[in-house]
PDB file of N, CA and C in Angstrom:
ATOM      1  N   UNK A   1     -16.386   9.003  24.260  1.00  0.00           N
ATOM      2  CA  UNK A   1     -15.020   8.522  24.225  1.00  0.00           C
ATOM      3  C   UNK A   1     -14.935   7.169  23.513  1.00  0.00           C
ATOM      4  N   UNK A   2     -16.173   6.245  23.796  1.00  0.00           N
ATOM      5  CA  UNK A   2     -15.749   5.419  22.879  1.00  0.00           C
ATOM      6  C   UNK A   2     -16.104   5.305  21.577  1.00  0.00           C
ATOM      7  N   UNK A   3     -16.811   6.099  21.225  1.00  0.00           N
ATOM      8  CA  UNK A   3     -16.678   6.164  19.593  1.00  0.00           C
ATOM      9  C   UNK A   3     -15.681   6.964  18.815  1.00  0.00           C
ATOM     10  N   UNK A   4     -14.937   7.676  19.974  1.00  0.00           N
ATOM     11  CA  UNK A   4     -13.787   8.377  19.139  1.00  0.00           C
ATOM     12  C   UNK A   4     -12.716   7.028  19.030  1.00  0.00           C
ATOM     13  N   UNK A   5     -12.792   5.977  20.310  1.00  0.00           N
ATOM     14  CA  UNK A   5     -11.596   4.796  20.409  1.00  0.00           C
ATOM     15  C   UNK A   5     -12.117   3.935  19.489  1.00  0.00           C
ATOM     16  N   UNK A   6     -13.223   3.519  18.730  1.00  0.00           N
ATOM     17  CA  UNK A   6     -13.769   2.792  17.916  1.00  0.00           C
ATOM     18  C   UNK A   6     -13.948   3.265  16.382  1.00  0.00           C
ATOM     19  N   UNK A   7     -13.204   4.785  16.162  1.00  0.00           N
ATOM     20  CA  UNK A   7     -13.663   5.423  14.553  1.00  0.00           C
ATOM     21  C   UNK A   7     -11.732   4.768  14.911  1.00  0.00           C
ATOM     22  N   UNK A   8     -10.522   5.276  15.872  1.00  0.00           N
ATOM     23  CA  UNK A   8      -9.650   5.123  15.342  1.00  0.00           C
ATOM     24  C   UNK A   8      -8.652   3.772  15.383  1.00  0.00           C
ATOM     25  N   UNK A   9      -9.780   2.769  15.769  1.00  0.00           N
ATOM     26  CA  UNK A   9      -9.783   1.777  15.534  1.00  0.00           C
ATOM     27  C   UNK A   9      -9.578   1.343  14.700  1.00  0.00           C
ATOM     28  N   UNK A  10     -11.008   1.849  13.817  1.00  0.00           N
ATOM     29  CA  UNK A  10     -11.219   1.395  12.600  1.00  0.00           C
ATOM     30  C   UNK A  10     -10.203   1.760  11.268  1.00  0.00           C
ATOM     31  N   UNK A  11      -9.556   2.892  11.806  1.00  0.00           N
ATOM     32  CA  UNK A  11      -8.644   3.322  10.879  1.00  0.00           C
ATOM     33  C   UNK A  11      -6.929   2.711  11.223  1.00  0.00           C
ATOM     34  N   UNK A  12      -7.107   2.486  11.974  1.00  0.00           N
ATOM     35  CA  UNK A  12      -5.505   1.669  12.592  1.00  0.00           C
ATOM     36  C   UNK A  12      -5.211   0.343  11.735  1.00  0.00           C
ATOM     37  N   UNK A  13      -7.047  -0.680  12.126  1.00  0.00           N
ATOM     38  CA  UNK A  13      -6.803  -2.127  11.117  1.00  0.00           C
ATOM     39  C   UNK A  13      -7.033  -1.794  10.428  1.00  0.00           C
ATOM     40  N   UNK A  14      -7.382  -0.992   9.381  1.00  0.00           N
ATOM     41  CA  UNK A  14      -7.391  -0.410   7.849  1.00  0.00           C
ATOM     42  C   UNK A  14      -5.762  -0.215   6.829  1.00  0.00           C
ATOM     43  N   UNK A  15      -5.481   0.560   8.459  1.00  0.00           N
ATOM     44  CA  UNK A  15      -4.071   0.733   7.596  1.00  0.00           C
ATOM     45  C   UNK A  15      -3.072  -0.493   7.609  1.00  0.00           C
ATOM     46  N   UNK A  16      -3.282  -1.342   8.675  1.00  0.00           N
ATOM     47  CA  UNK A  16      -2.806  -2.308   8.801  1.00  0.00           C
ATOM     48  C   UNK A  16      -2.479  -3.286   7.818  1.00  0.00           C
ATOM     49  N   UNK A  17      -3.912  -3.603   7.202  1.00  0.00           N
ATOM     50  CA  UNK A  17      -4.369  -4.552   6.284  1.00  0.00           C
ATOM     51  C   UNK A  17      -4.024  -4.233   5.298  1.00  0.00           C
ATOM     52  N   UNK A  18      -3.925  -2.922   4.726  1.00  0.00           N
ATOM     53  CA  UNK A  18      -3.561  -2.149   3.801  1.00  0.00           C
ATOM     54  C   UNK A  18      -1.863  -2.202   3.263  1.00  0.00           C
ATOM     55  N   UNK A  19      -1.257  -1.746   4.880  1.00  0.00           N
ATOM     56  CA  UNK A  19       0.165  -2.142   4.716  1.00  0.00           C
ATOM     57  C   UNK A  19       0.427  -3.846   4.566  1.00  0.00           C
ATOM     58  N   UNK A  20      -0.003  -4.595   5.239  1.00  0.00           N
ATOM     59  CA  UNK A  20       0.162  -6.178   4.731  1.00  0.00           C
ATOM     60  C   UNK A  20       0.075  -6.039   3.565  1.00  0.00           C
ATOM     61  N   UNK A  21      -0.986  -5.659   2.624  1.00  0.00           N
ATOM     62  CA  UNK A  21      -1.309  -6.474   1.270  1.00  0.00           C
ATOM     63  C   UNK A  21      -0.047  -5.346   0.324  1.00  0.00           C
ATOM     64  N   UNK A  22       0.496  -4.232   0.895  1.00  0.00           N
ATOM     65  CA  UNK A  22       1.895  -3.862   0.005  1.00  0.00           C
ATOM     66  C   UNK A  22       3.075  -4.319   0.345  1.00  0.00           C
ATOM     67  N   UNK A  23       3.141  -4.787   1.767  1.00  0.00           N
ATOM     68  CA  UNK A  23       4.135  -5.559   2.062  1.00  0.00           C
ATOM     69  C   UNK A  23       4.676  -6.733   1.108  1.00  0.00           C
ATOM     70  N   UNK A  24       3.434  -7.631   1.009  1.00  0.00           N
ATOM     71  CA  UNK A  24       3.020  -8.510   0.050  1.00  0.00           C
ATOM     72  C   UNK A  24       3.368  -8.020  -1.007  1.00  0.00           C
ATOM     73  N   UNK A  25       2.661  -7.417  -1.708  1.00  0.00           N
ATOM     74  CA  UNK A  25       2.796  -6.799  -3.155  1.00  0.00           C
ATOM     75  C   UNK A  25       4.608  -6.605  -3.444  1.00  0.00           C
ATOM     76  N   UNK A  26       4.911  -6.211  -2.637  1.00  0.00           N
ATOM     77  CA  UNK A  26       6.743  -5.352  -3.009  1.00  0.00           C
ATOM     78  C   UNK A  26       7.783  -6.500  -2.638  1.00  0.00           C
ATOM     79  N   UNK A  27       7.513  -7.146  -1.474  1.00  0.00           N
ATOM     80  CA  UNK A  27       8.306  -8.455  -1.111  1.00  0.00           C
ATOM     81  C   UNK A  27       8.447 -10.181  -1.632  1.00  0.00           C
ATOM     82  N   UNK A  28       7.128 -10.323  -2.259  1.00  0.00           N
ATOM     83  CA  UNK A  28       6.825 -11.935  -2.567  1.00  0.00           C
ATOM     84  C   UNK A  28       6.534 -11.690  -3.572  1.00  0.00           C
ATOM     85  N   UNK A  29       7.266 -13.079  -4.522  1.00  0.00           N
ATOM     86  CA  UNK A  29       6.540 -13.267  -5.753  1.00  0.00           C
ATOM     87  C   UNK A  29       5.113 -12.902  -6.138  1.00  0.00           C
ATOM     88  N   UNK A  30       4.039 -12.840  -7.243  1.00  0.00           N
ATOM     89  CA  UNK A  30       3.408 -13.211  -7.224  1.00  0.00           C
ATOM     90  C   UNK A  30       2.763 -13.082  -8.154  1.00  0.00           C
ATOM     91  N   UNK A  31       1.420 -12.862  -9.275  1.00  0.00           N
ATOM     92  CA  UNK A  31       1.220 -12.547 -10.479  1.00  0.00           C
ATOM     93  C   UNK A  31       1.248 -11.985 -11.400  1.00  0.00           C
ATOM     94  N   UNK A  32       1.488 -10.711 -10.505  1.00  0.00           N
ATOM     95  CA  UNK A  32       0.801  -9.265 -10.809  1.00  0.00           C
ATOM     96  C   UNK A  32       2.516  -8.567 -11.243  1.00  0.00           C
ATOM     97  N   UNK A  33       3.701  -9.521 -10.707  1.00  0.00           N
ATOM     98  CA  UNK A  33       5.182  -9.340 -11.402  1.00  0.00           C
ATOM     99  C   UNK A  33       5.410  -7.704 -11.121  1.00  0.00           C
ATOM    100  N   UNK A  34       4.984  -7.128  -9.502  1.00  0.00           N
ATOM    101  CA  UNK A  34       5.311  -5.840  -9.141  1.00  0.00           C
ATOM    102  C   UNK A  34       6.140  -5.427  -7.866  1.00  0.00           C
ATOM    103  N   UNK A  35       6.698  -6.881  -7.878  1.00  0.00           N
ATOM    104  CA  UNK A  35       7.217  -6.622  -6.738  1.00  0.00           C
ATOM    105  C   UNK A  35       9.146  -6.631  -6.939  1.00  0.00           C
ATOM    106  N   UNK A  36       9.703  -6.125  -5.982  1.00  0.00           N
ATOM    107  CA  UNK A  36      11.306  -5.714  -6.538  1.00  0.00           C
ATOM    108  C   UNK A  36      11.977  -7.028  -6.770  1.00  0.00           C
ATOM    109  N   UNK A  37      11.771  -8.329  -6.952  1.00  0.00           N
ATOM    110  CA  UNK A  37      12.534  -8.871  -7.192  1.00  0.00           C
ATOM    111  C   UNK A  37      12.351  -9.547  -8.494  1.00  0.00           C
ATOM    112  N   UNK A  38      10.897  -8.899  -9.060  1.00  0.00           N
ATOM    113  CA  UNK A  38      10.611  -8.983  -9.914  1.00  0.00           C
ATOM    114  C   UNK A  38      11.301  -8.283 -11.082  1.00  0.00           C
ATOM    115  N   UNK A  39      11.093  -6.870 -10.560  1.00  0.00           N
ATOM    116  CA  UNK A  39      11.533  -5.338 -10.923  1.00  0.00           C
ATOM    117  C   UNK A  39      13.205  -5.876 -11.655  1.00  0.00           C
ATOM    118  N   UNK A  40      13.606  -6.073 -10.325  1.00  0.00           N
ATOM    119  CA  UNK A  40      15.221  -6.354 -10.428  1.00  0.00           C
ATOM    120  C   UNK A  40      15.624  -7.717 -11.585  1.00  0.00           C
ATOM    121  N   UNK A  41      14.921  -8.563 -11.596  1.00  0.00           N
ATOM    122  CA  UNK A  41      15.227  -9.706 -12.744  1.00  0.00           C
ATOM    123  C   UNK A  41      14.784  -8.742 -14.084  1.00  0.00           C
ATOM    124  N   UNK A  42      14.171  -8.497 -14.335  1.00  0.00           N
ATOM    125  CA  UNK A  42      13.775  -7.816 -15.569  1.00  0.00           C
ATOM    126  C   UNK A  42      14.564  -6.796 -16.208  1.00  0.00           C
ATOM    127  N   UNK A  43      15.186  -6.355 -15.461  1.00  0.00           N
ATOM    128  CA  UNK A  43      16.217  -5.302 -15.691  1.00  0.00           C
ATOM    129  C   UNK A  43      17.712  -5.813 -15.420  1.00  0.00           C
ATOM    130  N   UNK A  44      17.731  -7.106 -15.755  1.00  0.00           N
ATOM    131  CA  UNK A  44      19.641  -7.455 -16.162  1.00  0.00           C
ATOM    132  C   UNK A  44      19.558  -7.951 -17.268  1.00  0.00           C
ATOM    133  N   UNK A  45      18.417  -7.989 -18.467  1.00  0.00           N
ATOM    134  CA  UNK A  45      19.147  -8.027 -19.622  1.00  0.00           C
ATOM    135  C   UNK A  45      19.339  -6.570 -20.368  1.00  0.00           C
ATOM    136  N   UNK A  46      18.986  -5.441 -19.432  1.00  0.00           N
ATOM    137  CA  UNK A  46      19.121  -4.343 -19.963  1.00  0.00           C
ATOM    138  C   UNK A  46      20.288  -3.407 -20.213  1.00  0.00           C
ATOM    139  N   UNK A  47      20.837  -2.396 -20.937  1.00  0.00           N
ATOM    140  CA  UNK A  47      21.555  -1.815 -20.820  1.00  0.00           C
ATOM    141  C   UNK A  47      22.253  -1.082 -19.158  1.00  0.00           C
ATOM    142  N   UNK A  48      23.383  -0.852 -19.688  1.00  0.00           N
ATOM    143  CA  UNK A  48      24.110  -0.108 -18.086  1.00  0.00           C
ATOM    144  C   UNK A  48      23.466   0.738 -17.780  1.00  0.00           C
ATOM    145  N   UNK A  49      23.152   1.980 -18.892  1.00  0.00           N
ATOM    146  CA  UNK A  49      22.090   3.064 -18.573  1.00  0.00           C
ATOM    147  C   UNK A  49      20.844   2.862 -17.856  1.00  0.00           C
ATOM    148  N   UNK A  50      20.161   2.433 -18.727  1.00  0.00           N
ATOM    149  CA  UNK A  50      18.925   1.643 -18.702  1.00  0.00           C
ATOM    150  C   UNK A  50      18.651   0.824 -17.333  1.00  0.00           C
ATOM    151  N   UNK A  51      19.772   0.030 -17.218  1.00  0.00           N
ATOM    152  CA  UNK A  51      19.615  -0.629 -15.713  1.00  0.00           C
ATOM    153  C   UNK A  51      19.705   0.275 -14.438  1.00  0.00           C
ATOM    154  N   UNK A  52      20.664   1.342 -14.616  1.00  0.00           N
ATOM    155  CA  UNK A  52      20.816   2.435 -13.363  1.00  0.00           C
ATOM    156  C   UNK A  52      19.840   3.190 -13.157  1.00  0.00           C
ATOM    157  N   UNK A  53      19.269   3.600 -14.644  1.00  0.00           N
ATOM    158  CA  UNK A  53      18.038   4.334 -14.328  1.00  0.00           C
ATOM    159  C   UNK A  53      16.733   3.769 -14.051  1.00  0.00           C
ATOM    160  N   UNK A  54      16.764   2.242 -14.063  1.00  0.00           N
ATOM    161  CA  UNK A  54      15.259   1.928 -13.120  1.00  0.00           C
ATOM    162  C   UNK A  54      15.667   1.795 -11.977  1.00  0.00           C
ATOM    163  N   UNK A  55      17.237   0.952 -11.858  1.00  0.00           N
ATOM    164  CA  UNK A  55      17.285   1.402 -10.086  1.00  0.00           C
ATOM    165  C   UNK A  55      17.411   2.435  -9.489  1.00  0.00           C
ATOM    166  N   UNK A  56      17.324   3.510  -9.776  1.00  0.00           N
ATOM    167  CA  UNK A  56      17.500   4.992  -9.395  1.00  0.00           C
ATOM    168  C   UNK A  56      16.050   5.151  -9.392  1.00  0.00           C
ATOM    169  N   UNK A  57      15.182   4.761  -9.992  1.00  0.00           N
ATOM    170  CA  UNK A  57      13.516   4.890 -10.344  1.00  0.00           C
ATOM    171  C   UNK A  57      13.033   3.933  -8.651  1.00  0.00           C
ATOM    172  N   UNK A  58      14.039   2.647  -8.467  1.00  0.00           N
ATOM    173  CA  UNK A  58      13.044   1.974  -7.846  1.00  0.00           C
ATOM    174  C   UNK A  58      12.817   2.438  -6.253  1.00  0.00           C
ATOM    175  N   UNK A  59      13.780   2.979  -5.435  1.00  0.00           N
ATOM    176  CA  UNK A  59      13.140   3.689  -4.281  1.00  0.00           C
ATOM    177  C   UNK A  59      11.743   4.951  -4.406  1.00  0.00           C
ATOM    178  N   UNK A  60      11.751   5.627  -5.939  1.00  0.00           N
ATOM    179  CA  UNK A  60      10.679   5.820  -6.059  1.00  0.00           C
ATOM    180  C   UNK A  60       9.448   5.511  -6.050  1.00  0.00           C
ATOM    181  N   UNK A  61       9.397   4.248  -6.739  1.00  0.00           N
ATOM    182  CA  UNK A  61       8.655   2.869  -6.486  1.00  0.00           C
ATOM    183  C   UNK A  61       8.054   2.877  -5.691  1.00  0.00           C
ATOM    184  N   UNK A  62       8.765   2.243  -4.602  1.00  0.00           N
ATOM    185  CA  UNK A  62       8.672   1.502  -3.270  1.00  0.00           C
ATOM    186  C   UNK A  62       7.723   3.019  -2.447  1.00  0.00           C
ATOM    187  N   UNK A  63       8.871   4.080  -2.470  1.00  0.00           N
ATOM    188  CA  UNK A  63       7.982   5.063  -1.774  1.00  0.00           C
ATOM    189  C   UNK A  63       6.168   5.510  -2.485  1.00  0.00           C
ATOM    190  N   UNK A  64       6.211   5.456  -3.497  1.00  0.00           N
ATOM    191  CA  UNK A  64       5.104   5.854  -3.752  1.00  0.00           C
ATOM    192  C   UNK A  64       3.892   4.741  -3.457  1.00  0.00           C
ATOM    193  N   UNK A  65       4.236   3.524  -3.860  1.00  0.00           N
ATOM    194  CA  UNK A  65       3.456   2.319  -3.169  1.00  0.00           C
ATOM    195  C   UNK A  65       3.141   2.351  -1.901  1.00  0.00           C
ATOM    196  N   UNK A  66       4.228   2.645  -0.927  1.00  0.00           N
ATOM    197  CA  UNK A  66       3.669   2.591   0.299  1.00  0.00           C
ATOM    198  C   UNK A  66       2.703   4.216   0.882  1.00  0.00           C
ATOM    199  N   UNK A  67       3.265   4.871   0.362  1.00  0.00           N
ATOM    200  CA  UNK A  67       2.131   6.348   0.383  1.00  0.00           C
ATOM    201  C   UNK A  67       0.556   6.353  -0.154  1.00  0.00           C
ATOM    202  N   UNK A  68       0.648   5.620  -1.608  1.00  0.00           N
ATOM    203  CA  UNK A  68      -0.377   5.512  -2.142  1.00  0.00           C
ATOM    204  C   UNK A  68      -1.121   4.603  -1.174  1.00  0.00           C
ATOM    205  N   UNK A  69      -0.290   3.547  -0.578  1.00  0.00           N
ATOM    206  CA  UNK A  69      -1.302   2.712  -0.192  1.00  0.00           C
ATOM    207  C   UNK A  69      -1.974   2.810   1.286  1.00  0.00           C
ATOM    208  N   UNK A  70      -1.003   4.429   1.842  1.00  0.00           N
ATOM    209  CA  UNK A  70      -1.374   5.043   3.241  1.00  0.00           C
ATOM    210  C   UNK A  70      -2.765   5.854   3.035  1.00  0.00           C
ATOM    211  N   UNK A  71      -2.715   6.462   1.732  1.00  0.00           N
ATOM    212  CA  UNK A  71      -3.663   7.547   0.795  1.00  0.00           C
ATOM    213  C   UNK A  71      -5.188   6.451   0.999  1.00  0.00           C
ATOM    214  N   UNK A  72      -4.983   5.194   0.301  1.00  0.00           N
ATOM    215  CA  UNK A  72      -6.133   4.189   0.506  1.00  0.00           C
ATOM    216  C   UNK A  72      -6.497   4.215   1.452  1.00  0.00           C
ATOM    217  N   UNK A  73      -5.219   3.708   2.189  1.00  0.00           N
ATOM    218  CA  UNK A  73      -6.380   2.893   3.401  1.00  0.00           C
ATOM    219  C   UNK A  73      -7.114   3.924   4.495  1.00  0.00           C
ATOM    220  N   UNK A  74      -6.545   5.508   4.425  1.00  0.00           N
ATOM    221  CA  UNK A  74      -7.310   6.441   5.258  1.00  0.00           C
ATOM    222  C   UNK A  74      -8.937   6.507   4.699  1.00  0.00           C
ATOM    223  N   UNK A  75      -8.800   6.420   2.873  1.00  0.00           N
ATOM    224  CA  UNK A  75      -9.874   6.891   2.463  1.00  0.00           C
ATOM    225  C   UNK A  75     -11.236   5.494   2.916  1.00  0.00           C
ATOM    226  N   UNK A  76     -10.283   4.244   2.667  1.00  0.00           N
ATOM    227  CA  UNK A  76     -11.369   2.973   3.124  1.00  0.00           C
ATOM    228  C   UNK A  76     -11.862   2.914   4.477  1.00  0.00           C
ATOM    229  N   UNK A  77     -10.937   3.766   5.190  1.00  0.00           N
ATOM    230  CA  UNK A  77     -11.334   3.621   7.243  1.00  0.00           C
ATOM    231  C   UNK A  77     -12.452   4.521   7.110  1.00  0.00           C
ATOM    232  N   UNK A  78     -12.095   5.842   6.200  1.00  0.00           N
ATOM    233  CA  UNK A  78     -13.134   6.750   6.713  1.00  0.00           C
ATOM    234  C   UNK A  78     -14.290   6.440   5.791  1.00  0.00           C
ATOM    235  N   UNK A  79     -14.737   5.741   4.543  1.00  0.00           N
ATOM    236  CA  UNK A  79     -15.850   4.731   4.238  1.00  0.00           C
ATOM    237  C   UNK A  79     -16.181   4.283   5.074  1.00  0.00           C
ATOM    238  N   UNK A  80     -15.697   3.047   5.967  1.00  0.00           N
ATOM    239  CA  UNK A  80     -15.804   2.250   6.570  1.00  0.00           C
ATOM    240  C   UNK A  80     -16.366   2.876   7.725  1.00  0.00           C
ATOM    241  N   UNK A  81     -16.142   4.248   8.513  1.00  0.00           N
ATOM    242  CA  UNK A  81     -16.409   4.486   9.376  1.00  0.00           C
ATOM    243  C   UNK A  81     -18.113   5.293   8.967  1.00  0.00           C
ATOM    244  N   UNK A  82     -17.805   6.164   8.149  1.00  0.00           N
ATOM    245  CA  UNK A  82     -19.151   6.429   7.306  1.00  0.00           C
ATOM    246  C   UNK A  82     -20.033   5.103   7.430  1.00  0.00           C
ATOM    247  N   UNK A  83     -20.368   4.064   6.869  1.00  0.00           N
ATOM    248  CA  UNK A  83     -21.032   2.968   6.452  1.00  0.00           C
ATOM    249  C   UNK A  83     -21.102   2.442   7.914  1.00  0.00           C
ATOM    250  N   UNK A  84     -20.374   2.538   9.202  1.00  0.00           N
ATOM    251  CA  UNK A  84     -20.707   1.705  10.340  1.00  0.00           C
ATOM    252  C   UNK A  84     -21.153   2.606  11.294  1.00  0.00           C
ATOM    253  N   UNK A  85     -21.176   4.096  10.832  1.00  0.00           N
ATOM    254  CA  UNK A  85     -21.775   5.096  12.056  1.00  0.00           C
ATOM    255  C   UNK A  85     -23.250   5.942  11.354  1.00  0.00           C
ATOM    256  N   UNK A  86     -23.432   5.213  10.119  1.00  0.00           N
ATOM    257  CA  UNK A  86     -24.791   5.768   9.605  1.00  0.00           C
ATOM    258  C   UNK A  86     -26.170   4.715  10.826  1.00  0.00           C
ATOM    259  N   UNK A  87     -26.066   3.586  10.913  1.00  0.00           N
ATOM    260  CA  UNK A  87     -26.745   2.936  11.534  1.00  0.00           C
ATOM    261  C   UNK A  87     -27.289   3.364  13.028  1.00  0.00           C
ATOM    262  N   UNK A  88     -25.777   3.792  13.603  1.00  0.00           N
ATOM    263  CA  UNK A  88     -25.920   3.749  15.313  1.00  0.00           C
ATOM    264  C   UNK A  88     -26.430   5.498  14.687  1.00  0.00           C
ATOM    265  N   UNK A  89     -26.659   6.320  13.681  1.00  0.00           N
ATOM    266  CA  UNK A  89     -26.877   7.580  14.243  1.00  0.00           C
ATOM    267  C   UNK A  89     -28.244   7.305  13.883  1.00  0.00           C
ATOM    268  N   UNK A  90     -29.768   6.712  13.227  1.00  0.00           N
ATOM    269  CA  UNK A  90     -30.615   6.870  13.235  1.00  0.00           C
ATOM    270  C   UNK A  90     -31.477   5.776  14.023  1.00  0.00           C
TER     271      UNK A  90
END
């Protein structure tokens, strides 16, 4: 029992950390110029068209960022759990 409470552990702060750093990514400034308020300045010197159709694009965005970044962090827990249960099995 407790290595089943300790693999989904490991996958809980995975996703956690995972969701912080897109939280980050989509909400705050920052280099990498991918986040929506970024998105959104870049697109008012654009046409009417042009402007509707990235905001019509950007809940796409947002959803696929946060999926992709659900897609990660399962695959890094279950690394992570691989790499911390090779030890205790030999």
């Amino acid at each position: 029992m407790k290595k089943i409470a300790s693999q989904n552990m490991i996958t809980v702060l995975t996703l956690c950390l995972v969701y912080y750093a897109a939280y980050i990514l989509l909400l705050e400034d920052n280099c990498l110029h991918v986040s929506i308020s970024d998105i959104l300045a870049k697109t008012h010197h654009l046409e009417l068209r042009e402007h509707l159709i990235v905001l019509g694009l950007l809940p796409i965005y947002i959803a696929s960022v946060i999926f992709g970044s659900t897609i990660f962090a399962l695959h890094l827990a279950s690394w992570v759990r691989k790499f911390l249960c090779r030890p205790m099995n030999e």
